[in-house]
C-alpha atoms as a PDB file:
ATOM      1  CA  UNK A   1     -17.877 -13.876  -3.289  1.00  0.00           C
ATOM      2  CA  UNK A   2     -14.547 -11.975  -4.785  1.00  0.00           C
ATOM      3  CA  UNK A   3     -14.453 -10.495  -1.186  1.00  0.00           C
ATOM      4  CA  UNK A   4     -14.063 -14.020   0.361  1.00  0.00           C
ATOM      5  CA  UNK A   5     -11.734 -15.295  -2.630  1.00  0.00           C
ATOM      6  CA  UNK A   6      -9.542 -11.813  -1.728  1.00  0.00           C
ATOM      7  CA  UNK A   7      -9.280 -13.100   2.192  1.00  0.00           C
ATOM      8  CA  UNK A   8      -8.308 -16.318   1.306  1.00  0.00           C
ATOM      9  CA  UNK A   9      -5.753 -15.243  -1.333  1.00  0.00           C
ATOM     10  CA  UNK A  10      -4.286 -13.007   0.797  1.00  0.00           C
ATOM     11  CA  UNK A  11      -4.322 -15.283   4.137  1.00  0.00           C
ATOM     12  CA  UNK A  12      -2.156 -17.296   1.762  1.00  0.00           C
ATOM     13  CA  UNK A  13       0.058 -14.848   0.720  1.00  0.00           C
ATOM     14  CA  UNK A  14       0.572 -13.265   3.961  1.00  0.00           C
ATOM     15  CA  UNK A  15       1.710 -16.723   5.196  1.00  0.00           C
ATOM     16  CA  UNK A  16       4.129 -16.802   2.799  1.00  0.00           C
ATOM     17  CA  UNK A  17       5.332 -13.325   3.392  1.00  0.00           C
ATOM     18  CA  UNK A  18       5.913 -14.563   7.061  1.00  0.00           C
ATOM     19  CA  UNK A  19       7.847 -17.547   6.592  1.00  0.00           C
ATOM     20  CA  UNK A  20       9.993 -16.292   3.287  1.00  0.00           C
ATOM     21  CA  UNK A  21      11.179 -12.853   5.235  1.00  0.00           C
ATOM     22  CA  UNK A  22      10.466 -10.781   2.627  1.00  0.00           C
ATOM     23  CA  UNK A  23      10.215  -6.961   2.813  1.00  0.00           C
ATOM     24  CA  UNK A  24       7.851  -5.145   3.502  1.00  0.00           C
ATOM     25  CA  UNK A  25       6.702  -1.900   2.282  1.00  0.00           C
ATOM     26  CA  UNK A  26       4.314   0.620   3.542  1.00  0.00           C
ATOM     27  CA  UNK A  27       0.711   0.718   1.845  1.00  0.00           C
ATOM     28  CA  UNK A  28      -2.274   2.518   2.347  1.00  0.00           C
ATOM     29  CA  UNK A  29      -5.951   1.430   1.588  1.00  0.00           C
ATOM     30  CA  UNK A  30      -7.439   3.438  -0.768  1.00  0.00           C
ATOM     31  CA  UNK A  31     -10.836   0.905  -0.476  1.00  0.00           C
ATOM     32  CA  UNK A  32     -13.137   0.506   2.504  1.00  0.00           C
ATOM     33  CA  UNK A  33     -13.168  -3.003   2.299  1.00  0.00           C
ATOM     34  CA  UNK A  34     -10.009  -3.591   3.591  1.00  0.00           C
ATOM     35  CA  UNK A  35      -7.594  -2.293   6.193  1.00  0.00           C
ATOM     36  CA  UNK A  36      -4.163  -0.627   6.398  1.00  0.00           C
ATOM     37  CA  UNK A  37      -2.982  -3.476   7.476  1.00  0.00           C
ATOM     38  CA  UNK A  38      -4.024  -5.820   5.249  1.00  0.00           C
ATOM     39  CA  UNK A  39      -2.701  -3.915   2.573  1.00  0.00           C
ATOM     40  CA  UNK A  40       0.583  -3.865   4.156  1.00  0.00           C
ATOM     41  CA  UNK A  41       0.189  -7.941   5.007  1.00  0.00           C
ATOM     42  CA  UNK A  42       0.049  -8.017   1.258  1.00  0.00           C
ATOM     43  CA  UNK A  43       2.993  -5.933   0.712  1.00  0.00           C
ATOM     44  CA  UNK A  44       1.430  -4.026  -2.133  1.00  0.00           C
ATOM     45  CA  UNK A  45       0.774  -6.536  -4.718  1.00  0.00           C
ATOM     46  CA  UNK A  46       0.217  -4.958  -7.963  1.00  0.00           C
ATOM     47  CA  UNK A  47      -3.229  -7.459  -8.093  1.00  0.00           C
ATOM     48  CA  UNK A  48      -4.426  -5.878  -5.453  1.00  0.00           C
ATOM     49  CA  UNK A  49      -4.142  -2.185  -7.010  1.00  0.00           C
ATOM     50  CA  UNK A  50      -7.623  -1.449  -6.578  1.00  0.00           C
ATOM     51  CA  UNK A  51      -7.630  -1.938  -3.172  1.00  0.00           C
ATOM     52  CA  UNK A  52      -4.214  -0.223  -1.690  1.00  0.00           C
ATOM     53  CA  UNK A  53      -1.147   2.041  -2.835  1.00  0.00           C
ATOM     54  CA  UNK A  54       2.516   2.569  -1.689  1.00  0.00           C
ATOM     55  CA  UNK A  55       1.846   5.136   1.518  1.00  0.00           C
ATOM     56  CA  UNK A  56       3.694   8.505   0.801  1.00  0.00           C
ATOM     57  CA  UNK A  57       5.119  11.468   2.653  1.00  0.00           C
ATOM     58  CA  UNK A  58       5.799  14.998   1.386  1.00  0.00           C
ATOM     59  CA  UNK A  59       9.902  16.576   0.372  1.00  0.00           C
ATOM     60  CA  UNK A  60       8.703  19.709  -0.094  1.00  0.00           C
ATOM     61  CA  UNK A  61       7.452  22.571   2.368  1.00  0.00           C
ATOM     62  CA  UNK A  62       4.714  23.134  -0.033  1.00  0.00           C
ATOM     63  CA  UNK A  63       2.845  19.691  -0.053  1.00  0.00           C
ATOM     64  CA  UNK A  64       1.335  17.699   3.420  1.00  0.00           C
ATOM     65  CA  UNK A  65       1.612  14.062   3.511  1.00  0.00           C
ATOM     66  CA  UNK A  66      -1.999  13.909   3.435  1.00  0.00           C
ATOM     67  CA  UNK A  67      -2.104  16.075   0.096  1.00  0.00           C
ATOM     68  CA  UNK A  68       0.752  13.366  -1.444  1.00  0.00           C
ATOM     69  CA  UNK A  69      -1.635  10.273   0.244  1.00  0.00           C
ATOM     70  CA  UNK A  70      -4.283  11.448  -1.553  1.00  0.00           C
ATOM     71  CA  UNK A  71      -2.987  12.362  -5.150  1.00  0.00           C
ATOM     72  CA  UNK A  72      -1.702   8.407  -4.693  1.00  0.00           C
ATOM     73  CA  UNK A  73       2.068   9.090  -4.870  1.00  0.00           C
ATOM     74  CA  UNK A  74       1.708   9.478  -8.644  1.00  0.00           C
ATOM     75  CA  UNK A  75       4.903   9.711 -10.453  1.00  0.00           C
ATOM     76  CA  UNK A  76       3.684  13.206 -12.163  1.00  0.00           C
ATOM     77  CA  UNK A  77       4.545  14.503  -8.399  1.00  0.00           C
ATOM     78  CA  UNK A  78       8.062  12.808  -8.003  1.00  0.00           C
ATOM     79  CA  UNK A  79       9.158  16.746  -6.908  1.00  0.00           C
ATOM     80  CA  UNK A  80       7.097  16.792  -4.006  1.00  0.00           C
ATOM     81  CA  UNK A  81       6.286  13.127  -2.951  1.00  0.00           C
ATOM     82  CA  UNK A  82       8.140  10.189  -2.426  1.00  0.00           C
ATOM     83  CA  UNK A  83       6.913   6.458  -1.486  1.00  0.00           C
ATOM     84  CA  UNK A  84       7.751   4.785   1.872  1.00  0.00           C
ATOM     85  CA  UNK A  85       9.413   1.829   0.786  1.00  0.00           C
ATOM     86  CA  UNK A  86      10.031  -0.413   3.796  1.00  0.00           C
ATOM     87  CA  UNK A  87       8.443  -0.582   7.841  1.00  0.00           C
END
């Protein structure tokens, strides 16, 4: 049932995403329930927290992308990650 309710909700809000040109920013799924691109159809609502995160790359030599994509671009690793803000 929240499953449904979350397609619905975000079928709405993608809709409105479309028509109001707003933009967009890359996110990641960190939940196998939903897809890459859903999160980024969603734009990385905070509500939706559980289910995707802000993609990241690496700025340092020392750290992968995959390494920053998987400590969740947290803020404790400003130094060597940054977010991808907009597609």
């Amino acid at each position: 049932m929240y499953f449904i309710l979350l397609i619905f909700i975000s079928g709405v809000f993608g809709n409105y995403l479309r028509q109001h040109e707003v933009p967009k920013y890359r996110c990641m799924s960190i939940n196998s329930e939903v897809s890459n691109e859903f999160c980024e159809d969603i734009n990385c609502v905070l509500i939706y927290e559980d289910f995707c995160k802000p993609s990241c790359k690496s700025i340092s030599d020392e750290y992968s992308d995959e390494w920053c994509q998987s400590m969740n671009c947290s803020s404790i690793y400003s130094n060597y990650c940054e977010e991808l803000k907009n597609i």
